[in-house]
PDB file of N, CA and C in Angstrom:
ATOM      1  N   UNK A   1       5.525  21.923   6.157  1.00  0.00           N
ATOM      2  CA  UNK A   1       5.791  20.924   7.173  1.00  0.00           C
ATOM      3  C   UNK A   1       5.573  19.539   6.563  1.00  0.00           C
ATOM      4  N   UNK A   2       6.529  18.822   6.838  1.00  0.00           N
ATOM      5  CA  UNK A   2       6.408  17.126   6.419  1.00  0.00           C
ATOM      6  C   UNK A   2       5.571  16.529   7.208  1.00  0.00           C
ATOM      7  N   UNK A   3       4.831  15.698   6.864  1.00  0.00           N
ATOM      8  CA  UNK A   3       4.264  14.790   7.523  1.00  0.00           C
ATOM      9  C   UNK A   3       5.487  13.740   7.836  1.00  0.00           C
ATOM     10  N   UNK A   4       4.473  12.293   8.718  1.00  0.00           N
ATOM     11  CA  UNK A   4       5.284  11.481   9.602  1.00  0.00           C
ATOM     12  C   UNK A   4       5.719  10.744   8.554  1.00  0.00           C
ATOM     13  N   UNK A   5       4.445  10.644   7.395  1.00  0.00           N
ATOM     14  CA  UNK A   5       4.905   9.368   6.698  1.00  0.00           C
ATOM     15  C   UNK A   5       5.819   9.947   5.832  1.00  0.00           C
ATOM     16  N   UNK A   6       5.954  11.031   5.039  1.00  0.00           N
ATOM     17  CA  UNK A   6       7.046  11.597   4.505  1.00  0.00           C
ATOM     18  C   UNK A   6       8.340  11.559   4.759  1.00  0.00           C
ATOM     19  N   UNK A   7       8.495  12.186   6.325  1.00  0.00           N
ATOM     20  CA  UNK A   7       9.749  11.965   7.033  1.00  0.00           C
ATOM     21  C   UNK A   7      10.675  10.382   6.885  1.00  0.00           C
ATOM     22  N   UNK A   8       9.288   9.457   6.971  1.00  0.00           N
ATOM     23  CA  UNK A   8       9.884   8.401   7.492  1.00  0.00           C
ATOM     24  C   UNK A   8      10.420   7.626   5.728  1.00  0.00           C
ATOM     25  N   UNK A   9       9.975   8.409   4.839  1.00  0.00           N
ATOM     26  CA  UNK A   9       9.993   7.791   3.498  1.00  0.00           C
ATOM     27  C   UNK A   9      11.298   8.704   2.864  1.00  0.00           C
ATOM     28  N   UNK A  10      11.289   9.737   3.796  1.00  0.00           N
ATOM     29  CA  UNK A  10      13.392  10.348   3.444  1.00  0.00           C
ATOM     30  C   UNK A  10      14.353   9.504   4.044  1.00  0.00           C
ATOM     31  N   UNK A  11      13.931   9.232   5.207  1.00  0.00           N
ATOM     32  CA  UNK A  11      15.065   8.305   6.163  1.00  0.00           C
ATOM     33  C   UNK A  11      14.697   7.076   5.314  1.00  0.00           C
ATOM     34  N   UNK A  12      13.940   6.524   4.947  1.00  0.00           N
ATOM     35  CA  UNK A  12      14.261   4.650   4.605  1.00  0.00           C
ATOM     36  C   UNK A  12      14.941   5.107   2.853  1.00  0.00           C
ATOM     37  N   UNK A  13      15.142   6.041   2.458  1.00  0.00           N
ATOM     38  CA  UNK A  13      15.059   6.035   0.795  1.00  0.00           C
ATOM     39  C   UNK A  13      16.306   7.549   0.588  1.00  0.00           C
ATOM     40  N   UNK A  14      17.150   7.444   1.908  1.00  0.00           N
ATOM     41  CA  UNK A  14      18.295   8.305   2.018  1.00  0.00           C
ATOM     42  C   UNK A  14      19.304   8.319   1.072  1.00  0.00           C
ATOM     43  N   UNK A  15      19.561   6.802   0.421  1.00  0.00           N
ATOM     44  CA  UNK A  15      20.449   6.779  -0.342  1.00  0.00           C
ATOM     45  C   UNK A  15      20.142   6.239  -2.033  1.00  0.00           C
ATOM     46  N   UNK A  16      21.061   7.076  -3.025  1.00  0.00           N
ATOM     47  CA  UNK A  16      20.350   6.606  -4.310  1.00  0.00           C
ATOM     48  C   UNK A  16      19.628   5.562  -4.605  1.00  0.00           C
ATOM     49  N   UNK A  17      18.928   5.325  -5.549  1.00  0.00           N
ATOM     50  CA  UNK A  17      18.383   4.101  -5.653  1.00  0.00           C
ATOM     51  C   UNK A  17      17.893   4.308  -7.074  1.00  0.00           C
ATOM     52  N   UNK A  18      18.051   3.158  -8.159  1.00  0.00           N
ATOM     53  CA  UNK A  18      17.966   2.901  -9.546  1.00  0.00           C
ATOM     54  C   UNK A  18      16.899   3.625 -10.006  1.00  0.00           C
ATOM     55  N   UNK A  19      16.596   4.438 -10.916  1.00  0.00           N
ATOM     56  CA  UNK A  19      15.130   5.067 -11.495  1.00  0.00           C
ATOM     57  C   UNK A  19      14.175   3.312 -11.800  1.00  0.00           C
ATOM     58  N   UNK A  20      14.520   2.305 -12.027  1.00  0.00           N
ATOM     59  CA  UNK A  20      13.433   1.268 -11.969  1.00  0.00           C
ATOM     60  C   UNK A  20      13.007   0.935 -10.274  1.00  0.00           C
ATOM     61  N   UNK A  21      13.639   1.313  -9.454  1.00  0.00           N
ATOM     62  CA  UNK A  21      13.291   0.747  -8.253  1.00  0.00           C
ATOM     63  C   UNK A  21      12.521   2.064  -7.486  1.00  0.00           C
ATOM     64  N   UNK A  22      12.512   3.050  -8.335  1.00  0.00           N
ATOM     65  CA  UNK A  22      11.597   4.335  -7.960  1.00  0.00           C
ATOM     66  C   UNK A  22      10.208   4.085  -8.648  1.00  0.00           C
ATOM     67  N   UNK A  23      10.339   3.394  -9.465  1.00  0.00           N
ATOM     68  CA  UNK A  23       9.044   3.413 -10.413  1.00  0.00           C
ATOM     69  C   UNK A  23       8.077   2.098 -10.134  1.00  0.00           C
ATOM     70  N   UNK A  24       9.203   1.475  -9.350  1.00  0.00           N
ATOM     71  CA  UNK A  24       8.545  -0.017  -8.583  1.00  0.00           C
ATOM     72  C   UNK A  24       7.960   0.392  -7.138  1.00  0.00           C
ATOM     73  N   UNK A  25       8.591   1.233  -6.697  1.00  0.00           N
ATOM     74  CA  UNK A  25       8.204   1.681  -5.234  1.00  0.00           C
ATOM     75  C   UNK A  25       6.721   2.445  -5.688  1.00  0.00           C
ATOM     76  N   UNK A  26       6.506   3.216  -6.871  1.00  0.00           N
ATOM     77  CA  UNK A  26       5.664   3.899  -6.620  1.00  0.00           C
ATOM     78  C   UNK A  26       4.030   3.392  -7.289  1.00  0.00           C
ATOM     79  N   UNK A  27       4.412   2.488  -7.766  1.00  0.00           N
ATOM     80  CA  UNK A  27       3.242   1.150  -8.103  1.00  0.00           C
ATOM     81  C   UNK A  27       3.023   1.036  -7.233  1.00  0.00           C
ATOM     82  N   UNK A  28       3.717   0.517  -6.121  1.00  0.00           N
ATOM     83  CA  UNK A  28       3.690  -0.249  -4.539  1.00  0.00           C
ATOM     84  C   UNK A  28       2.865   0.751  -3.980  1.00  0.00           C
ATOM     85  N   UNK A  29       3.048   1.983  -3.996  1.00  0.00           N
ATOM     86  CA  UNK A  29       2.245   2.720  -3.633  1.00  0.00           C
ATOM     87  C   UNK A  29       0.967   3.258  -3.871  1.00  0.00           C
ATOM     88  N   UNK A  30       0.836   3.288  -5.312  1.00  0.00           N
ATOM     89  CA  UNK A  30      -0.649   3.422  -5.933  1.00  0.00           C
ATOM     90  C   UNK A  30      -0.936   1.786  -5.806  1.00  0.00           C
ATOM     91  N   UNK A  31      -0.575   0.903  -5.910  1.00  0.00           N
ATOM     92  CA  UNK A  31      -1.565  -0.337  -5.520  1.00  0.00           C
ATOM     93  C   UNK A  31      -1.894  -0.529  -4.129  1.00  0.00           C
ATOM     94  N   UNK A  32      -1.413  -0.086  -3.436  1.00  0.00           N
ATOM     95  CA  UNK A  32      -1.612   0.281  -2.054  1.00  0.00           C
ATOM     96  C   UNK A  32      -3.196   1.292  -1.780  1.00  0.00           C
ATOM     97  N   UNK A  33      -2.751   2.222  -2.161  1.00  0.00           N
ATOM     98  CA  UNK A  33      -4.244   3.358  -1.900  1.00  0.00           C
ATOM     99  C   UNK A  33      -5.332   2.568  -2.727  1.00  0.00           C
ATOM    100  N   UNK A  34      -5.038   2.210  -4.094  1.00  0.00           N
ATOM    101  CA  UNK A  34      -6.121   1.640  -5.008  1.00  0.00           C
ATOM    102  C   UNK A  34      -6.912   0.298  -4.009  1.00  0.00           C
ATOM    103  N   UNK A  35      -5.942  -0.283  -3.546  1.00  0.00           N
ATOM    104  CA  UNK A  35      -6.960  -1.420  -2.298  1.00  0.00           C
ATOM    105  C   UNK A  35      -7.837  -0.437  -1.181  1.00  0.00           C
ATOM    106  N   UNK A  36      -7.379   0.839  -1.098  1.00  0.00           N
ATOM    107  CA  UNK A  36      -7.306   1.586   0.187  1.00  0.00           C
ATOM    108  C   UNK A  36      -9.177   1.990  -0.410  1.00  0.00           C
ATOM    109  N   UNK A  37      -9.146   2.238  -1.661  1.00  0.00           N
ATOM    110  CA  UNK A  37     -10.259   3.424  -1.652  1.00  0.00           C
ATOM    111  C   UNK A  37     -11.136   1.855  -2.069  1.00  0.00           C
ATOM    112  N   UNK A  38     -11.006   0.427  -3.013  1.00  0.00           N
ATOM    113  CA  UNK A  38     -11.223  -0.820  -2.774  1.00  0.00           C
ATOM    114  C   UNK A  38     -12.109  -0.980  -1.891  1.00  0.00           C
ATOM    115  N   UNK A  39     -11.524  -1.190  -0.939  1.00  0.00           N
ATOM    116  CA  UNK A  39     -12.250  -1.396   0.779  1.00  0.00           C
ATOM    117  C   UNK A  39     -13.108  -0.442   1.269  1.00  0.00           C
ATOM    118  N   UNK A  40     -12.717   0.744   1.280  1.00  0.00           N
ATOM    119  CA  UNK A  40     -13.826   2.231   1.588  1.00  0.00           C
ATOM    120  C   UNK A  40     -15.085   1.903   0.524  1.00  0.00           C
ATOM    121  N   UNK A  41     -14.700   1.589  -0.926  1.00  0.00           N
ATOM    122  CA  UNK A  41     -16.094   1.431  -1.364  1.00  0.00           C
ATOM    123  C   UNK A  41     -17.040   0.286  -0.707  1.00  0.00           C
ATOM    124  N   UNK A  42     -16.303  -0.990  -0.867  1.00  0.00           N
ATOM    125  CA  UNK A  42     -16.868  -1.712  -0.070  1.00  0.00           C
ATOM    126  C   UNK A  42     -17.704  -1.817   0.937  1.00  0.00           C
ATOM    127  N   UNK A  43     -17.157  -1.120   1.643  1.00  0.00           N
ATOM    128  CA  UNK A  43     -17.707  -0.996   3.439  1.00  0.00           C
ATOM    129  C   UNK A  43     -18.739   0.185   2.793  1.00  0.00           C
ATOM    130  N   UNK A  44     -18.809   1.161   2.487  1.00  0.00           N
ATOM    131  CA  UNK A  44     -19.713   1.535   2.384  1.00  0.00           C
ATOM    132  C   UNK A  44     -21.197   0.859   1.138  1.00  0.00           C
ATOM    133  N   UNK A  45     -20.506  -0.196  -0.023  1.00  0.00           N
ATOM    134  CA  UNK A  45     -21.917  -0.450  -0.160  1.00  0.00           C
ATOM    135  C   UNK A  45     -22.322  -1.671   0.504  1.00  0.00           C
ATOM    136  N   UNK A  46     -21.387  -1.678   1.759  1.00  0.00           N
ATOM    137  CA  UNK A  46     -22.353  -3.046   2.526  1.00  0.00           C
ATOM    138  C   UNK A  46     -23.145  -1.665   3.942  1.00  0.00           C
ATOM    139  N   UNK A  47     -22.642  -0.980   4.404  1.00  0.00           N
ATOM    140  CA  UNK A  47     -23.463  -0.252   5.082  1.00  0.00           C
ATOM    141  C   UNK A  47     -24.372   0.157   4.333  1.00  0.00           C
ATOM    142  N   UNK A  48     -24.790   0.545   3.482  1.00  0.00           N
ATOM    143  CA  UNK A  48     -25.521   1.167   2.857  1.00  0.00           C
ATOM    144  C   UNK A  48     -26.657   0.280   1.937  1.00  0.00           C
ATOM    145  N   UNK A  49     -25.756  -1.146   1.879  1.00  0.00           N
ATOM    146  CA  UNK A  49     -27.250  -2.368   1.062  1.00  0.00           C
ATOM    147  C   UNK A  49     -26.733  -1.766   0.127  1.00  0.00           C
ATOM    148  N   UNK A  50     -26.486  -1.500  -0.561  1.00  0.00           N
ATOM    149  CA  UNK A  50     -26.003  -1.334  -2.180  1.00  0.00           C
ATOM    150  C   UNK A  50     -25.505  -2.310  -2.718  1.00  0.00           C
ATOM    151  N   UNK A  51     -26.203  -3.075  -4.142  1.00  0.00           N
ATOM    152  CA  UNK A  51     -25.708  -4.152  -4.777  1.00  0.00           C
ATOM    153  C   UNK A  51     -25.364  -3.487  -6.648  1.00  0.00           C
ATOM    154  N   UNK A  52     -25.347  -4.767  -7.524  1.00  0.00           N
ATOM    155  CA  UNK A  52     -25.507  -3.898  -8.702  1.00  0.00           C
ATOM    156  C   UNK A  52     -26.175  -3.580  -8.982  1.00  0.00           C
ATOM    157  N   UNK A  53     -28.024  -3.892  -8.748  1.00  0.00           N
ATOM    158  CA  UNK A  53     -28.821  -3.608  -8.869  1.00  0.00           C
ATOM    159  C   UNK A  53     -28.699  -1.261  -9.178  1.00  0.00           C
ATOM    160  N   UNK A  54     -28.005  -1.378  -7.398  1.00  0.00           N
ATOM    161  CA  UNK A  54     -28.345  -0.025  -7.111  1.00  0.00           C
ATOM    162  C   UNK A  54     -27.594   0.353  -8.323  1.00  0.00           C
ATOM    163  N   UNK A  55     -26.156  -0.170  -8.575  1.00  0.00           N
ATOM    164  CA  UNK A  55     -25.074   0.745  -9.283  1.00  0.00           C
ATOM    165  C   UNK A  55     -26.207   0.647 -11.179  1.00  0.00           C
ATOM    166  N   UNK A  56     -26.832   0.057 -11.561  1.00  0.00           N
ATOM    167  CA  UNK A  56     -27.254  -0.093 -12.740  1.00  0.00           C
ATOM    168  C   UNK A  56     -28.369   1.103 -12.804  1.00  0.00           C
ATOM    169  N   UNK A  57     -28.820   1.157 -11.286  1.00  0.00           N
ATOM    170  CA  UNK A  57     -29.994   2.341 -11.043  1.00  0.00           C
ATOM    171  C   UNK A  57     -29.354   3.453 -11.503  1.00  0.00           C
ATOM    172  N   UNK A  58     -27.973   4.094 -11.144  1.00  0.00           N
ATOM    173  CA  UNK A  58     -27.544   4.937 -10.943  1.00  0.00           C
ATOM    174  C   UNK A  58     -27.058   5.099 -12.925  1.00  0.00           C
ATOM    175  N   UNK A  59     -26.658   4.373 -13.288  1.00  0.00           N
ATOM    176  CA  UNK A  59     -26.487   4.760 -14.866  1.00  0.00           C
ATOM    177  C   UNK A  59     -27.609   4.794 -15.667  1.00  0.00           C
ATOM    178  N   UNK A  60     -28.829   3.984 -14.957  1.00  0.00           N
ATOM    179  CA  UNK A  60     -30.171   4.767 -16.079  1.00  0.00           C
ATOM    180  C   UNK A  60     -30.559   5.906 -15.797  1.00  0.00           C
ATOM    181  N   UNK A  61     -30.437   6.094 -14.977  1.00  0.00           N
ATOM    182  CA  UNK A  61     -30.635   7.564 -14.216  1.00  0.00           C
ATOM    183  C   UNK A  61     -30.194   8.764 -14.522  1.00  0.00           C
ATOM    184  N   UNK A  62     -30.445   9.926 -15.145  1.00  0.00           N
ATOM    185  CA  UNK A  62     -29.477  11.465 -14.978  1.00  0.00           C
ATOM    186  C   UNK A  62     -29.476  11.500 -13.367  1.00  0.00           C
ATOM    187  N   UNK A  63     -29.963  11.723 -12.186  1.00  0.00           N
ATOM    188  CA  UNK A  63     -29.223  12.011 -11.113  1.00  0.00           C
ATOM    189  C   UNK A  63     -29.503  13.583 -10.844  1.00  0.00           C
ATOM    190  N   UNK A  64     -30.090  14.061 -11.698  1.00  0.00           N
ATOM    191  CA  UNK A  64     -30.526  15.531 -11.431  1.00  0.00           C
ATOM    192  C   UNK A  64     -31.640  15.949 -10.973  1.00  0.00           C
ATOM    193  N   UNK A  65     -31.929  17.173 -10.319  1.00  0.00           N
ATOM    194  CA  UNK A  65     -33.579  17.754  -9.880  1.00  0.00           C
ATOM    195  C   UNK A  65     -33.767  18.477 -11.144  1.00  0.00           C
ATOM    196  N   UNK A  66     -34.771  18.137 -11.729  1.00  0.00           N
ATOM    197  CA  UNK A  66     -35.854  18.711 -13.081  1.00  0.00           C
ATOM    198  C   UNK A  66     -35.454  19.960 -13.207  1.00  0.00           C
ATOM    199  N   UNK A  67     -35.371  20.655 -13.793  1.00  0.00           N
ATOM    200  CA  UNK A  67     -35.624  22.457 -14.151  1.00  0.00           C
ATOM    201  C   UNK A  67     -37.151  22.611 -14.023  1.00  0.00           C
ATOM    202  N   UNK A  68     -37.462  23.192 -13.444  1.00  0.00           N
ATOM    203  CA  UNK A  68     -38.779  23.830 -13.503  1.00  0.00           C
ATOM    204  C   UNK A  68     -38.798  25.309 -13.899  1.00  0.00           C
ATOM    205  N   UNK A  69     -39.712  25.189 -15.094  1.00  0.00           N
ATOM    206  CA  UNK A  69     -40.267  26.811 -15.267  1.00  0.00           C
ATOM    207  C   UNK A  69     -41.368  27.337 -14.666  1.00  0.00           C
ATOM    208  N   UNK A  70     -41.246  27.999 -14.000  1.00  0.00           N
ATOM    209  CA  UNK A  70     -41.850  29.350 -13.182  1.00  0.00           C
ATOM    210  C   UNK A  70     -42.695  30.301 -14.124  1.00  0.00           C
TER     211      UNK A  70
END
């Protein structure tokens, strides 16, 4: 099943169109999501108080729970 935005990206793009103006459309499109996930980080390190501080925490860091031997 197609989605809406699919559908609607057969109907506007029905008729040939140059392999450079496919490869321009689809920049348009990854620069599009790339602002998309941009902003999601954003908003979340302002909900969250996260500065570089935190992000510098996070590369001295491994990020793992210890192995413990038993």
């Amino acid at each position: 099943m197609l989605t809406s935005l699919q559908l609607e990206l057969l109907k506007t793009f029905s008729r040939p169109i140059p392999d450079e103006q496919v490869l321009e459309i689809k920049q348009l499109l990854a620069d599009y999501f790339a602002r998309k996930v941009d902003q999601g980080i954003d908003a979340l390190f302002e909900e969250k108080g996260w500065d570089s501080n935190t992000v510098e925490g996070w590369l001295e860091g491994h990020g793992r729970t210890p192995y413990r031997h038993d």
